[in-house]
Every structure is written in structure tokens, then in C-alpha cells.
Protein backbone atom coordinates (compact mmCIF):
# COMPACT_ATOMS: atom_id res chain seq x y z
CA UNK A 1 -20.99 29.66 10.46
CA UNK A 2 -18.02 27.44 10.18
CA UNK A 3 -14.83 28.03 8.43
CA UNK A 4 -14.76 26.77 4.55
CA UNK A 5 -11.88 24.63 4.00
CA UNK A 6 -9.12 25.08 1.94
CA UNK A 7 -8.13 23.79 -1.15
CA UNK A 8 -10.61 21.23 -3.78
CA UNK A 9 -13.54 18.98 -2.83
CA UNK A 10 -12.15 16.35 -4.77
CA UNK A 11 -13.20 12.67 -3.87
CA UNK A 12 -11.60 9.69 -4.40
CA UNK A 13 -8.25 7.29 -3.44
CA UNK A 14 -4.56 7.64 -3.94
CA UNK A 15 -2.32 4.68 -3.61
CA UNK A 16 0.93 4.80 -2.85
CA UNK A 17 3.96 2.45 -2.56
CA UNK A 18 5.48 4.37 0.69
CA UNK A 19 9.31 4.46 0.90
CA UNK A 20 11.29 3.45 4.22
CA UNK A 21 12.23 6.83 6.00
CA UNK A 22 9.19 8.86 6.20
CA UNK A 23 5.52 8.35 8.70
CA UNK A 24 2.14 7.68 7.50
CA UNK A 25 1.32 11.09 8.54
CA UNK A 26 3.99 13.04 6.25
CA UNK A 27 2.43 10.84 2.71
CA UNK A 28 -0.93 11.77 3.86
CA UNK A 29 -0.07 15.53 3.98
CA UNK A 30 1.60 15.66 0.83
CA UNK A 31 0.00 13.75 -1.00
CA UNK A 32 -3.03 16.62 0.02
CA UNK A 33 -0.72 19.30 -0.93
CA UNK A 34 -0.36 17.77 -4.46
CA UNK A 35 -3.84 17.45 -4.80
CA UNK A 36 -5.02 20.73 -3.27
CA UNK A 37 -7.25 18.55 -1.02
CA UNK A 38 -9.46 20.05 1.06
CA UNK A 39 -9.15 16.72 3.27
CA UNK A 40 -7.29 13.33 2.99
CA UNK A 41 -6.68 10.66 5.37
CA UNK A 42 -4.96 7.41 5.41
CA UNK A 43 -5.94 3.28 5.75
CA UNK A 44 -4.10 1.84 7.99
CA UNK A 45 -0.88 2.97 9.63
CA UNK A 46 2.46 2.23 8.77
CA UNK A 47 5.75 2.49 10.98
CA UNK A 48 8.61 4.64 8.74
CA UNK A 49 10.50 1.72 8.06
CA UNK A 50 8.01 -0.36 6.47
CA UNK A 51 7.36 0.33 3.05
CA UNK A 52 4.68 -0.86 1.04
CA UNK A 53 1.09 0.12 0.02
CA UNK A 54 -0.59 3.23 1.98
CA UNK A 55 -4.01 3.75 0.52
CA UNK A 56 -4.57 7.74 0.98
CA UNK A 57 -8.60 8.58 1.10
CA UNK A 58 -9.47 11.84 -0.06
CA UNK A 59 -12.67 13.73 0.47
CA UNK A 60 -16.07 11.85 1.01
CA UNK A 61 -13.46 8.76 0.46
CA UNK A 62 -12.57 9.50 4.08
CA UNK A 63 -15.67 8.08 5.20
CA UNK A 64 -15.22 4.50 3.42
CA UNK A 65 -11.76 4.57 5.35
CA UNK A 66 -12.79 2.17 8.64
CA UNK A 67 -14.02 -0.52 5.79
CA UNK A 68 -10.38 -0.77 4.63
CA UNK A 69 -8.85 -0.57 7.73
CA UNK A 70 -11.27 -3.59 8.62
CA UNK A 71 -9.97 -5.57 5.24
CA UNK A 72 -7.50 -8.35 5.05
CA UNK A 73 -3.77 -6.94 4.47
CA UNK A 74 -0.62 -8.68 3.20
CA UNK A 75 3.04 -8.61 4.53
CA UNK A 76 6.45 -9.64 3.54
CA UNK A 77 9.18 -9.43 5.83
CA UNK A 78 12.34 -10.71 7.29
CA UNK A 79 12.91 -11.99 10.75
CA UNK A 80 16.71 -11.29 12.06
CA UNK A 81 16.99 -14.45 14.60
CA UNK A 82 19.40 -14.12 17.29
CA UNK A 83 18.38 -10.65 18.67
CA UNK A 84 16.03 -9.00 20.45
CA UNK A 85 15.76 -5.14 20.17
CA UNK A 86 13.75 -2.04 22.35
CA UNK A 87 11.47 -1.48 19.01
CA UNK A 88 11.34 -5.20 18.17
CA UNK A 89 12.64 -4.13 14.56
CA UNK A 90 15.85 -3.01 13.16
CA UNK A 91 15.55 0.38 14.31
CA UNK A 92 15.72 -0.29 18.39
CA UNK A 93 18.85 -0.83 20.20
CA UNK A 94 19.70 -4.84 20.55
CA UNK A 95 19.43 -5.62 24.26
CA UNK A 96 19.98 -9.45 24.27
CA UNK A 97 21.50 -12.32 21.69
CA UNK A 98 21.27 -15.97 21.77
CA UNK A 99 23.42 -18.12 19.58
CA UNK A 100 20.69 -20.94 19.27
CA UNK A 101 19.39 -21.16 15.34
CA UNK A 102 16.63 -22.98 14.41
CA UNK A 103 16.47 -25.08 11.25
CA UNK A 104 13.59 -24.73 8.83
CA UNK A 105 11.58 -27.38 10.21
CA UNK A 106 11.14 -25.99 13.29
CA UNK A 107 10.35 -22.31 11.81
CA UNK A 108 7.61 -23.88 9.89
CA UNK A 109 6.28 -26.33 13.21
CA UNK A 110 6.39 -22.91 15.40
CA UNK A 111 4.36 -20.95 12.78
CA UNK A 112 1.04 -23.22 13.80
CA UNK A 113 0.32 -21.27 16.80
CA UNK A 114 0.73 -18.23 14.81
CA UNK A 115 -2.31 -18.79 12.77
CA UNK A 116 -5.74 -18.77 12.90
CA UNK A 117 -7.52 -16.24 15.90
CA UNK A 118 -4.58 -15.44 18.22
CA UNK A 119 -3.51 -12.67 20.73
CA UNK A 120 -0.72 -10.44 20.79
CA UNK A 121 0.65 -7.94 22.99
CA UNK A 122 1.94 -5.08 21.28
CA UNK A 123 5.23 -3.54 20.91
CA UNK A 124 6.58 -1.36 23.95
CA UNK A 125 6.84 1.46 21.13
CA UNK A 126 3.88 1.38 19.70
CA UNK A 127 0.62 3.91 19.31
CA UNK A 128 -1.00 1.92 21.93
CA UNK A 129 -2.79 4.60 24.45
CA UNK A 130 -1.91 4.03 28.15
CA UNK A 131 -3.75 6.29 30.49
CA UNK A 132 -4.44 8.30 27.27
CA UNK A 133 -0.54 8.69 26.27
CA UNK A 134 0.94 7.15 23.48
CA UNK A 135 2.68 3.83 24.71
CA UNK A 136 5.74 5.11 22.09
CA UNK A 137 5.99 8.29 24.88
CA UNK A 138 6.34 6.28 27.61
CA UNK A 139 8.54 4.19 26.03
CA UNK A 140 11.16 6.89 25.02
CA UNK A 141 11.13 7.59 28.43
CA UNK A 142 12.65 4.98 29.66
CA UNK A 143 9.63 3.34 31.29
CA UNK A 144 8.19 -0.34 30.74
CA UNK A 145 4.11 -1.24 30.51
CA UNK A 146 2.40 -3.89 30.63
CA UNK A 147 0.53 -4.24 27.80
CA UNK A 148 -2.79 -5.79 27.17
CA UNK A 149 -2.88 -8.84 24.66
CA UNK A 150 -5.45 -7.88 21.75
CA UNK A 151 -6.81 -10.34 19.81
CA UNK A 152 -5.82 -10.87 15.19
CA UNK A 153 -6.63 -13.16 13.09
CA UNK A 154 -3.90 -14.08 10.73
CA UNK A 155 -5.21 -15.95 7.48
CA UNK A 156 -2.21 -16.78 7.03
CA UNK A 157 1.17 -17.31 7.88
CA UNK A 158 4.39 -18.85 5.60
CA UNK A 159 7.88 -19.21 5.37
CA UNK A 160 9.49 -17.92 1.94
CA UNK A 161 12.96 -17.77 1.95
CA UNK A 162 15.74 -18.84 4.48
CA UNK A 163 18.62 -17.01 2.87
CA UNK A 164 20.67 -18.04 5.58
CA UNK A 165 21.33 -18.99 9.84
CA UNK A 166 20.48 -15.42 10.87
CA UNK A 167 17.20 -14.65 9.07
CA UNK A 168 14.19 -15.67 7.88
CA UNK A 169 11.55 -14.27 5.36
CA UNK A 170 7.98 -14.52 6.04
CA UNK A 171 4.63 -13.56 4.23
CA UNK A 172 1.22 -12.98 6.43
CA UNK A 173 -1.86 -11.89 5.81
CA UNK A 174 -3.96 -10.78 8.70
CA UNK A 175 -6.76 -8.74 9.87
CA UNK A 176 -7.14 -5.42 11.98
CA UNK A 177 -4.86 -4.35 14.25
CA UNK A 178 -1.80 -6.71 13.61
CA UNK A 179 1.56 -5.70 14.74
CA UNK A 180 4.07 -7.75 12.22
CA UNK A 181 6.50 -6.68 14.89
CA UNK A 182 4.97 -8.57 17.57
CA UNK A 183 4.86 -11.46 15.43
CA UNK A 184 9.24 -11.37 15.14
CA UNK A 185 9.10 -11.12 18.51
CA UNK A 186 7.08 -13.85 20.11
CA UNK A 187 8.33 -16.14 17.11
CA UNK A 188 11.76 -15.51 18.01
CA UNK A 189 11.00 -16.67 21.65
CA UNK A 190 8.74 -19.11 20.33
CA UNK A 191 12.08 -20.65 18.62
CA UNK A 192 14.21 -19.92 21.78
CA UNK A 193 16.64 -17.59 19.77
CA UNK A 194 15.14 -13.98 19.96
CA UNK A 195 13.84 -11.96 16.86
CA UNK A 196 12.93 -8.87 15.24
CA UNK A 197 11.69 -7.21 12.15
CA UNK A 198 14.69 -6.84 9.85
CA UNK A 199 12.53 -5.08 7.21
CA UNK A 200 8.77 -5.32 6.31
CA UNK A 201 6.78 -4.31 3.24
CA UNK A 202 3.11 -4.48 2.94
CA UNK A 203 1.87 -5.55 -0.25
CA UNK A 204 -1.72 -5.37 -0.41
CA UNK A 205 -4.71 -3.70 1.80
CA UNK A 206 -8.19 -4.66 0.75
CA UNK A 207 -8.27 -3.77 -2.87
CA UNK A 208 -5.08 -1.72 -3.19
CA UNK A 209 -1.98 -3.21 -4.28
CA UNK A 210 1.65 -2.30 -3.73
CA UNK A 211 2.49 -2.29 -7.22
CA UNK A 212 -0.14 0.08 -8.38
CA UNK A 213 1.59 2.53 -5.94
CA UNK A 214 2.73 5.86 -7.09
CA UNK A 215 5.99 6.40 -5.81
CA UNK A 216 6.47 9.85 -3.48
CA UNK A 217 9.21 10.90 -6.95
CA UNK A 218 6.02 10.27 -9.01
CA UNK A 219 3.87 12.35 -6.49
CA UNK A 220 6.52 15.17 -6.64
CA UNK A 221 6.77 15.50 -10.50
CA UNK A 222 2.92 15.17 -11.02
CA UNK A 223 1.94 17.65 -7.93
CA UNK A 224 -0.71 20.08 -8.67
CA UNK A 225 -1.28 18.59 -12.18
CA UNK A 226 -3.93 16.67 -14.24
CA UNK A 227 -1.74 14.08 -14.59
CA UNK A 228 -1.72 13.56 -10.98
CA UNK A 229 -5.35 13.20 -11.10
CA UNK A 230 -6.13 10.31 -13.40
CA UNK A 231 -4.81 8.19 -10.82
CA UNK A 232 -7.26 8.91 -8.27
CA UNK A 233 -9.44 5.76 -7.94
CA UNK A 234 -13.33 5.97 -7.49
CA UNK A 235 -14.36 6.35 -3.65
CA UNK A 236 -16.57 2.83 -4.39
CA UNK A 237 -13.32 0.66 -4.31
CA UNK A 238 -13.29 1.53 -0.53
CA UNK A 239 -16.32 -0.61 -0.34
CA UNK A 240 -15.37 -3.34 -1.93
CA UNK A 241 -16.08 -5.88 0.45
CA UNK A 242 -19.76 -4.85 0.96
CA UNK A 243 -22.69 -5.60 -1.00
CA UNK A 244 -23.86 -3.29 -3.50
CA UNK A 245 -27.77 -2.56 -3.57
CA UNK A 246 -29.14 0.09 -6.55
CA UNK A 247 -31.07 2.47 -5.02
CA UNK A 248 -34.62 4.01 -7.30
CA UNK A 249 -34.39 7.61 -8.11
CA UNK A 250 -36.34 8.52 -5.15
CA UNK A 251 -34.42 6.51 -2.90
CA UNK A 252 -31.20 7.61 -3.97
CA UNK A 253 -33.13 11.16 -3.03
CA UNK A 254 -33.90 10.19 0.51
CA UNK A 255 -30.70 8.56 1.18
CA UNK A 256 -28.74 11.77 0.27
CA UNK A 257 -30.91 13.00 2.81
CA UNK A 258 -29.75 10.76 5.69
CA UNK A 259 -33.09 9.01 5.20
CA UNK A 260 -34.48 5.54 4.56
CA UNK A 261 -34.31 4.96 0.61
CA UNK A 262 -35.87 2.05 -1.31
CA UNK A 263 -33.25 -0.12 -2.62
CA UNK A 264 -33.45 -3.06 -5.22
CA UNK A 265 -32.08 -6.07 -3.99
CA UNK A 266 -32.40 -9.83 -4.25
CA UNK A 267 -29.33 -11.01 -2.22
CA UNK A 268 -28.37 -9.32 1.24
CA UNK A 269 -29.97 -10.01 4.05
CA UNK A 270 -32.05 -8.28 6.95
CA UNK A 271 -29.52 -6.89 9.15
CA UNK A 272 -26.85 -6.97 6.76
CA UNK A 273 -24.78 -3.37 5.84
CA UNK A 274 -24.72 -2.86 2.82
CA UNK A 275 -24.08 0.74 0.02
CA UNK A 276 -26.45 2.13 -1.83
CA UNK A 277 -25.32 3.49 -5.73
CA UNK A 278 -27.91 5.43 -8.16
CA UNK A 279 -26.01 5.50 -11.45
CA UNK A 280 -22.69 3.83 -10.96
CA UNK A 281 -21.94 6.12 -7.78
CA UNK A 282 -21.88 5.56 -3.78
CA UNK A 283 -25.09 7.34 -2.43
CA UNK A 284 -24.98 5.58 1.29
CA UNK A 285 -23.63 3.09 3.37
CA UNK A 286 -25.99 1.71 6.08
CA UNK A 287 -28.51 -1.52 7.32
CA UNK A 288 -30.21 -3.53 4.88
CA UNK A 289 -34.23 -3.73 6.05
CA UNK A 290 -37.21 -4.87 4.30
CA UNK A 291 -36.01 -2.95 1.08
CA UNK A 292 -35.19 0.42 2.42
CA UNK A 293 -31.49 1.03 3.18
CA UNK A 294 -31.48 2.84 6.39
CA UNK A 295 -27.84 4.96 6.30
CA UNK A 296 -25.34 5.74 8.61
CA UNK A 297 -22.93 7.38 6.61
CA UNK A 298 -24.13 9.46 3.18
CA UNK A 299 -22.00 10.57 0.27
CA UNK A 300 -21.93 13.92 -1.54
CA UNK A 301 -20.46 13.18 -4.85
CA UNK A 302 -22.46 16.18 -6.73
């Protein structure tokens, strides 16, 4: 018999606007301490420089987590020109400098090949696993890889501010697996100047916006209160981008199950995934066929 977790089975999502300073890892486990989760996770990595929104899943919320990590995301940062770093950002040491400065026109000409489905390699310190280490490890020590290009698709990509020479500010949205760092980088040698991330900020992931974020003072003063609960958001905004199907009494009854259910719907396709809800609430996720939902992951809300 396993071991029964600690702490509530609460169910739902957190979102908070994550301060420079502290990892991903560190607002996920204390934002569960505050809660007296029983088990949280987050949507989408951030490095502890960047700020921004960090959508924290709690509960059966966990298992909508790959659909947001899948969604469209929004950044804002600032190129430094002139430099290239060991971390491609701020924090890294600067290892080279070119005096060259490109003038707005040519920012916005270079940006082309930035949009649209591209590849990038990632940053030497990154979570990239090389001959299952962390590339970050190998990196720290001193050694170089040679990383494989993976593919992103950027929506889009902008200038937004020139304040002056030395920088420039940017706003992208992309898809899955995007390092904003790489994108400094290669523009920066793109331009024939150098770059890296000066500072970075991620607005919006999916359906959860930066300035909906409860800060980490807000988290602190509301810990282990009701007060910190009415912000949890329902587990269904983690589905967001999938088609909603109502499932019949009994099907919502099967699907609980891990079994086909009999779902009403008029719009999705054969093939297409899809959630099942039976009174306003996620029962399933799983493939659309000839009006059974057939699930591959099942909720328990109760």
C-alpha cells in the first residue's frame, strides 16, 4: 500500500508574477507550502532572472500542465548589443565586445529570419540533457558542447523601444521550447555586434497573465489562509485551447472510470482531442470518436 501524501487534495492553478532572484523550482515549493498542497507543479520554466508569469498547477491541475506548456507565451526583453557573455544574459561573464551598432533599420530587417518556424541551438547553460547530464553541469565545468539546433516557432517577433546605441527592447511570442536567450544571441551575430539578454519578463502563458500574478509578498502574507485560496483558478483554464465536449451522466460515469463515455458534440472532429465536463467540471481529456470520448488522462474533482 503506498504512502498517503501530505498536506490537502486541493485542485486548481496559482499564478504568479515571479520576481528576478529566485528558480522556478523554489515558487513551486512555496507556493505548496502556502497551500498545504499535497502536489503542485509548474508550466513552463523560467531562468531566476526572468521575471514574469509562472503558472503553478496544483493537484489533478498537474495533469492539464503539458497543454500549457504546449500554448503560445509572450516575452519582453532587452538586448545589450556589443557583448557576448558565457550565459548569453546578464548574468555570464562577457567574453568578447564589438564596437559595431546597428541602427534601427537594420534591427528590424534582421528580425525576418527570426520569425516564422526556425531553429535554435540552445544556450551552453541551459537544462539541455547531454549524455543524460544537464548541459548547465557541463557548462560550469568548464567544458563546451555542441548542441543540437531544435526547432520554435515564433508568432512573432518586434522591436519596441531603442532607448539608446547599446540596447534594444524586444517583444516575442513563441511556442514550446524557446530560449529568448538564444534569440540575443544569434541576433546579436546576426547584426555583427554580439548580444545578450539584458533582462526578460514573460508576460503571458496560454491563459495566464503577468498582471494577474500574485506577488511571492502576497503569497507570504496570505500563506495557509482562505484568502490565499480564492485565487486559485479552476483546473479547466489549463485546457483552454481544447475543445470542450459535455459528457451524459453515464458517460461522465465511464470516463471517471478510464473508459469510453458518450459525449455530446456537434463540432470536433474524428481524431481530434478533446475534454470531457459533466456539470461545469473537467471529467477527461482524450480522442474524439464517433461520440464516445476515449481518455487518456481522467480527473478526480470529487
Amino acid at each position: 500500500m503506498g504512502r498517503k501524501r501530505k498536506g490537502r487534495a486541493i485542485s486548481g492553478w496559482l499564478v504568479v508574477d515571479k520576481p528576478a532572484g529566485i528558480t522556478s523550482t523554489a515558487v513551486v515549493n512555496k507556493v505548496r507550502w502556502a497551500l498545504q498542497a499535497q502536489k503542485a507543479g509548474h508550466a513552463g520554466t523560467l531562468d531566476p532572472a526572468a521575471t514574469g508569469v509562472l503558472a503553478i498547477a496544483l493537484g489533478e491541475a498537474t495533469k492539464t500542465v503539458p497543454y500549457i506548456t504546449d500554448a503560445l507565451k509572450c516575452y519582453r526583453f532587452m538586448v545589450r548589443l556589443g557583448q557576448s557573455t558565457t550565459t548569453d544574459d546578464a548574468e555570464g561573464t562577457v567574453i568578447a565586445t564589438r564596437d559595431e551598432r546597428p541602427d534601427d533599420a537594420a534591427i528590424d530587417a534582421a528580425l525576418d529570419s527570426f520569425r516564422g518556424e526556425i531553429e535554435q541551438i540552445p544556450p551552453q547553460f541551459s537544462a539541455v540533457k547531454v549524455d543524460g547530464e544537464r548541459a548547465y553541469d557541463i557548462a560550469r565545468a568548464g567544458d563546451e558542447m555542441d548542441l543540437a539546433a531544435r526547432p520554435l516557432w515564433v508568432e512573432r517577433l518586434e522591436r519596441v523601444a531603442r532607448p539608446d546605441a547599446d540596447h534594444v527592447e524586444l517583444e516575442m511570442v513563441c511556442g514550446k521550447g524557446g530560449y529568448v536567450r538564444s534569440i540575443a544571441r544569434d541576433l546579436g551575430a546576426a547584426l555583427g555586434c554580439l548580444g545578450h539578454v539584458a533582462w526578460l519578463r514573460r508576460t503571458w502563458s496560454g491563459p495566464f497573465d503577468a498582471s494577474d500574478g500574485l506577488s511571492m509578498a502576497q503569497i507570504e502574507a496570505m500563506a495557509q489562509s482562505p484568502e490565499l485560496d480564492s485565487h486559485l483558478r479552476p483546473l479547466e483554464e489549463g485546457l483552454a485551447d481544447l475543445p470542450e465536449l459535455p459528457a451524459t451522466p453515464e458517460g461522465a460515469a465511464k470516463l471517471r472510470n478510464g473508459n469510453p463515455g458518450m459525449v455530446l458534440s456537434a463540432s470536433v472532429d474524428y481524431g481530434d482531442e478533446a475534454w470531457a465536463s459533466y456539470q461545469g467540471r473537467a471529467v477527461a481529456v482524450g480522442i474524439y470518436k464517433a461520440g464516445e470520448l476515449h481518455p487518456n488522462r481522467v480527473f478526480n474533482q470529487e
